[in-house]
Structure formats: C-alpha cells, structure tokens
C-alpha atoms as a PDB file:
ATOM      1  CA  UNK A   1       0.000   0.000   0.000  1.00  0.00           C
ATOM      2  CA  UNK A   2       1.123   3.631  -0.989  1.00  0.00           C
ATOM      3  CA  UNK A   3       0.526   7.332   0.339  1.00  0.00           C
ATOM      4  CA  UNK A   4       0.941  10.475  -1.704  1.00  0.00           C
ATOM      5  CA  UNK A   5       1.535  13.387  -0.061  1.00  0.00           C
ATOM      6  CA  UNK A   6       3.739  17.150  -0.232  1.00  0.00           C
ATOM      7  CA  UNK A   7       6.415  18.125   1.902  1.00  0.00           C
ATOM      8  CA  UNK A   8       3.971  20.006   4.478  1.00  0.00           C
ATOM      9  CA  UNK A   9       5.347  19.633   8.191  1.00  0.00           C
ATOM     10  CA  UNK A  10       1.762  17.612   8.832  1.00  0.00           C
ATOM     11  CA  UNK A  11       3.304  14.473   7.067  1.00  0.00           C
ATOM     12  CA  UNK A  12       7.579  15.248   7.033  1.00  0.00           C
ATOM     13  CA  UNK A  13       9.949  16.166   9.551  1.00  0.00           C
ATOM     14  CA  UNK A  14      11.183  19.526   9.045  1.00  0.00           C
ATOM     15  CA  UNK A  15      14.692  19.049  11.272  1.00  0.00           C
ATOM     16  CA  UNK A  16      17.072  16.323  11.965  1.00  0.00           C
ATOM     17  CA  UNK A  17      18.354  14.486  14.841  1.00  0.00           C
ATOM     18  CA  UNK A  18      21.844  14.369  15.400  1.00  0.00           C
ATOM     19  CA  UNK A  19      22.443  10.859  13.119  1.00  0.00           C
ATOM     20  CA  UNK A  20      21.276  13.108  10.513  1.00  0.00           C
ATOM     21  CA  UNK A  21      17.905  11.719  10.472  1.00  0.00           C
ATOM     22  CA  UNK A  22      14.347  13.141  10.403  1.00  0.00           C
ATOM     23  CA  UNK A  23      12.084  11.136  11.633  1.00  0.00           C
ATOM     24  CA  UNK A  24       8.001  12.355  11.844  1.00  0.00           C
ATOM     25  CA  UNK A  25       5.571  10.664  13.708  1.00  0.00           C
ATOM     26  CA  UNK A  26       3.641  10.170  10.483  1.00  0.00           C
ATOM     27  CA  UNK A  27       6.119   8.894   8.671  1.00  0.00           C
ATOM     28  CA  UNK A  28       6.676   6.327  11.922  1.00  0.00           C
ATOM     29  CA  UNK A  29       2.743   5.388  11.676  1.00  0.00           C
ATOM     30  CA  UNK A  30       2.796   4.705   8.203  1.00  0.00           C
ATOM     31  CA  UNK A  31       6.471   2.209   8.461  1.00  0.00           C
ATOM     32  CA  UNK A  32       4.498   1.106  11.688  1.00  0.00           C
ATOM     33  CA  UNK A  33       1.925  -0.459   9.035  1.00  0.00           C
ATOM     34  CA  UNK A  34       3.817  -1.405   6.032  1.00  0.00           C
ATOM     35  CA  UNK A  35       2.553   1.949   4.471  1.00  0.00           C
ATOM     36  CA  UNK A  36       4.841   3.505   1.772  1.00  0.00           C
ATOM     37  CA  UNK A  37       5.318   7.232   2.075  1.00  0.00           C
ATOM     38  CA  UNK A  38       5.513   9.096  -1.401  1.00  0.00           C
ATOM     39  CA  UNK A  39       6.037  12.377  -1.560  1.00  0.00           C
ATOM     40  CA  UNK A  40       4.854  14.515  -4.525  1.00  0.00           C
ATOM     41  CA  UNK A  41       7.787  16.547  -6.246  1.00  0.00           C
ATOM     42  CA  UNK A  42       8.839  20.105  -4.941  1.00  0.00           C
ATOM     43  CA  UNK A  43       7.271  22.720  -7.420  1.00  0.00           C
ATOM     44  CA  UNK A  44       5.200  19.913  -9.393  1.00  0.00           C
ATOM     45  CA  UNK A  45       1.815  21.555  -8.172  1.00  0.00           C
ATOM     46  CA  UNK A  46      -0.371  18.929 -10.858  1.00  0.00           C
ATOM     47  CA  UNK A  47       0.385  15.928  -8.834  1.00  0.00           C
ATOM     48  CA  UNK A  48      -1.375  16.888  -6.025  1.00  0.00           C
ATOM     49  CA  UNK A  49      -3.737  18.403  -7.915  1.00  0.00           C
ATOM     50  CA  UNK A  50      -4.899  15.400  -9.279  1.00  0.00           C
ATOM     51  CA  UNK A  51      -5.105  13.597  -6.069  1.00  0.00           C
ATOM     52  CA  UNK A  52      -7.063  16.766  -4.688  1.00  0.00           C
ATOM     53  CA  UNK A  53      -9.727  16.062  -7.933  1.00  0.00           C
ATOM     54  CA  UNK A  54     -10.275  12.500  -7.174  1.00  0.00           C
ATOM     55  CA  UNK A  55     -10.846  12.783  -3.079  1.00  0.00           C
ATOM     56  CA  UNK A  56     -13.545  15.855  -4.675  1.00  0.00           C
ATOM     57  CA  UNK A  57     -15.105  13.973  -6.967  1.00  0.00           C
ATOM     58  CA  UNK A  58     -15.263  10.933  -4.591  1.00  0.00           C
ATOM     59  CA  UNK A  59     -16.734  13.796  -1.859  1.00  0.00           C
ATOM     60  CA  UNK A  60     -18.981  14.980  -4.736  1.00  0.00           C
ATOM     61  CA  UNK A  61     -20.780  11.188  -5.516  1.00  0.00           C
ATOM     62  CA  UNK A  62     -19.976   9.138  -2.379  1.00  0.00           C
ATOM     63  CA  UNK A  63     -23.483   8.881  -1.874  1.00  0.00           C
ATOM     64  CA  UNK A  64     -23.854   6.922  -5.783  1.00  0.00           C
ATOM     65  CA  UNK A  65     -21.535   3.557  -4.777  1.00  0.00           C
ATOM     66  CA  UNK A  66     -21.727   1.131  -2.064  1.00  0.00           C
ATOM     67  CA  UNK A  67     -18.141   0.845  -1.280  1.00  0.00           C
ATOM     68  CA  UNK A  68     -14.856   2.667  -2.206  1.00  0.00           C
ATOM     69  CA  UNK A  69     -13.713  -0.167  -4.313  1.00  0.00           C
ATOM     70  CA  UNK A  70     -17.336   0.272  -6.400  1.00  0.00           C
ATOM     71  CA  UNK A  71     -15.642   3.975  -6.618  1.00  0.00           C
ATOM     72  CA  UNK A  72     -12.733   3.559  -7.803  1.00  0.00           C
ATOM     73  CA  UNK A  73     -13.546   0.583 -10.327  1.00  0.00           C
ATOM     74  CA  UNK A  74     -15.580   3.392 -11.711  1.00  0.00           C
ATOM     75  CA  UNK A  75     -13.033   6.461 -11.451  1.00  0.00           C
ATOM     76  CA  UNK A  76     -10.217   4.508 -12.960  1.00  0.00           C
ATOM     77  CA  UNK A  77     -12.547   2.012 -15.124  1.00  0.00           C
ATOM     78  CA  UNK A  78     -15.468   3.859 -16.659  1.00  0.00           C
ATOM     79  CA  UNK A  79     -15.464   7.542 -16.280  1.00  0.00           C
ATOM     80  CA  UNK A  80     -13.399   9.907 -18.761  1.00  0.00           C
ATOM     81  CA  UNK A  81     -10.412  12.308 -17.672  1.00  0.00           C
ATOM     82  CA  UNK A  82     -10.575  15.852 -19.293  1.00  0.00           C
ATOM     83  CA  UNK A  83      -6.928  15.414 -18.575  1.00  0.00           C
ATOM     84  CA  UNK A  84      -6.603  12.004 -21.038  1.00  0.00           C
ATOM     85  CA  UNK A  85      -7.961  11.833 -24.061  1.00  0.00           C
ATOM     86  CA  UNK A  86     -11.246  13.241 -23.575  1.00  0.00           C
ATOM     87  CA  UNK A  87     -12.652  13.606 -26.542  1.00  0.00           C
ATOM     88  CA  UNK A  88     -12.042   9.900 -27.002  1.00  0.00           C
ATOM     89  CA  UNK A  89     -13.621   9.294 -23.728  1.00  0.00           C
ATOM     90  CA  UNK A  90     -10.574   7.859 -22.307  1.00  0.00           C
ATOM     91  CA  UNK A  91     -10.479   6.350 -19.092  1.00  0.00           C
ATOM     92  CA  UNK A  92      -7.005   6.223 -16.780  1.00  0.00           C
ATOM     93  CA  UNK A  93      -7.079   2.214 -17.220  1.00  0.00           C
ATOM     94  CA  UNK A  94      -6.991   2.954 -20.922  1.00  0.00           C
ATOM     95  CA  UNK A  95      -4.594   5.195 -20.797  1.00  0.00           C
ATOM     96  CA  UNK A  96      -2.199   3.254 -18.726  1.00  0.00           C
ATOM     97  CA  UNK A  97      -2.980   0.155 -21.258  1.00  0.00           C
ATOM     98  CA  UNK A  98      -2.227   2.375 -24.384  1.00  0.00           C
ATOM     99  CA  UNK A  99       0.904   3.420 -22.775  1.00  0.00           C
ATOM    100  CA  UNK A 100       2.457  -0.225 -21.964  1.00  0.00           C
ATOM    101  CA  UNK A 101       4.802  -1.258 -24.384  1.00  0.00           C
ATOM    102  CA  UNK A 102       3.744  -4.046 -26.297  1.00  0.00           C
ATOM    103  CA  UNK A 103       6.494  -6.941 -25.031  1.00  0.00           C
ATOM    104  CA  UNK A 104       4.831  -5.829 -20.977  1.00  0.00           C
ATOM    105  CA  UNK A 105       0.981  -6.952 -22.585  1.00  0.00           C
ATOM    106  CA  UNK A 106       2.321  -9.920 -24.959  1.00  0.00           C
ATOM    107  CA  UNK A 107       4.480 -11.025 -21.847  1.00  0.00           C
ATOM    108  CA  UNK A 108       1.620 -10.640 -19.663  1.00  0.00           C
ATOM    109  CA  UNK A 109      -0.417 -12.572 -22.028  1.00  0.00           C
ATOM    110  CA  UNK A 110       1.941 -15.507 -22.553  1.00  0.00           C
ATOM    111  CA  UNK A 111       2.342 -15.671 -19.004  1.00  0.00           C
ATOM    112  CA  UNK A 112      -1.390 -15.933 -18.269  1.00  0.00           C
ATOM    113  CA  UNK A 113      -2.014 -18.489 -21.098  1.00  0.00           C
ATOM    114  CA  UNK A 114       0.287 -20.698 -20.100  1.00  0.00           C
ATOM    115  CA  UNK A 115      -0.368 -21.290 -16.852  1.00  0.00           C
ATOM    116  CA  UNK A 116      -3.582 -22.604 -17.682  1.00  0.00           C
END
C-alpha cells in the first residue's frame, strides 16, 4: 500500500536528529503499518492536484456507490479524464494500457495463457 503526499510539516519532519535523520511521527505510523510514504515533487503543483480532484469527486458522488472499491472501479474504469484523451472518452485504465509497451501486454499474455 502507498501514500501520496507534499512536503507540508503535517506528514515530514522539518529538522534532523543528530544521526542526521528526520524522523516524523507520520512517517513512523505509516512504516508502523507497512505503508509507503511518497512524496509529490517540490514545485510539481499537478500531482497533487490530481489527487485533490479525485478525493472531490469521490466527496462529490460518495453517496452513488456502495463501497470505495465500487468507486474507484468506476473512477479509474469507466469515467473519462478531461486530462486524457477526452474527446475519445478515455479512461485512466486505458490510458495506462495504451501506454504499456507491447512486449509488458504480450508477456503478460503468454504468461497468463500458459499457466492454464
């Protein structure tokens, strides 16, 4: 399991002990839990931007799905990103599959086939 987050102090340590390390009680929940801790890059303000649309638009329909997987399967699955191809309706799981390079999907699909 992953985390995004920026630099704020909320989620980093802002100073160093004297091994050199900074270690933030956030940072000690989420190794606490097997959690990895990704932080979005310094002046790269679309990153979080994008994870600021998806927690609105899950705020905005919450209400429409049972469960956050039902959510998701939808976000990522079925509805289009203005920031894809839009007017091609493009969803993020056919974006990421138009951007694999062919040996990752043949290799994928040998793989599969063959263990049956």
């Amino acid at each position: 399991m992953e985390i995004l987050t920026d630099h704020g102090t909320q989620f980093t340590a802002s100073k160093q002990d004297k091994k050199g390390e900074a270690r933030h009680s956030f940072e000690e929940f989420l190794r606490s839990r097997g959690i990895r801790h990704i932080l979005a890059r310094v002046k790269h303000p679309q990153t979080n931007g994008k994870i600021e649309r998806f927690f609105g638009t899950l705020e905005q329909k919450h209400g429409f799905f049972d469960s956050l997987n039902e959510f998701v399967m939808w976000y990522n699955q079925i509805k289009p990103h203005m920031s894809l191809d839009f007017e091609a309706a493009e969803t993020p799981a056919e974006a990421f599959n138009r951007k694999l390079p062919p040996e990752r999907i043949l290799g994928y699909t040998s793989r599969r086939w063959n263990s049956v």
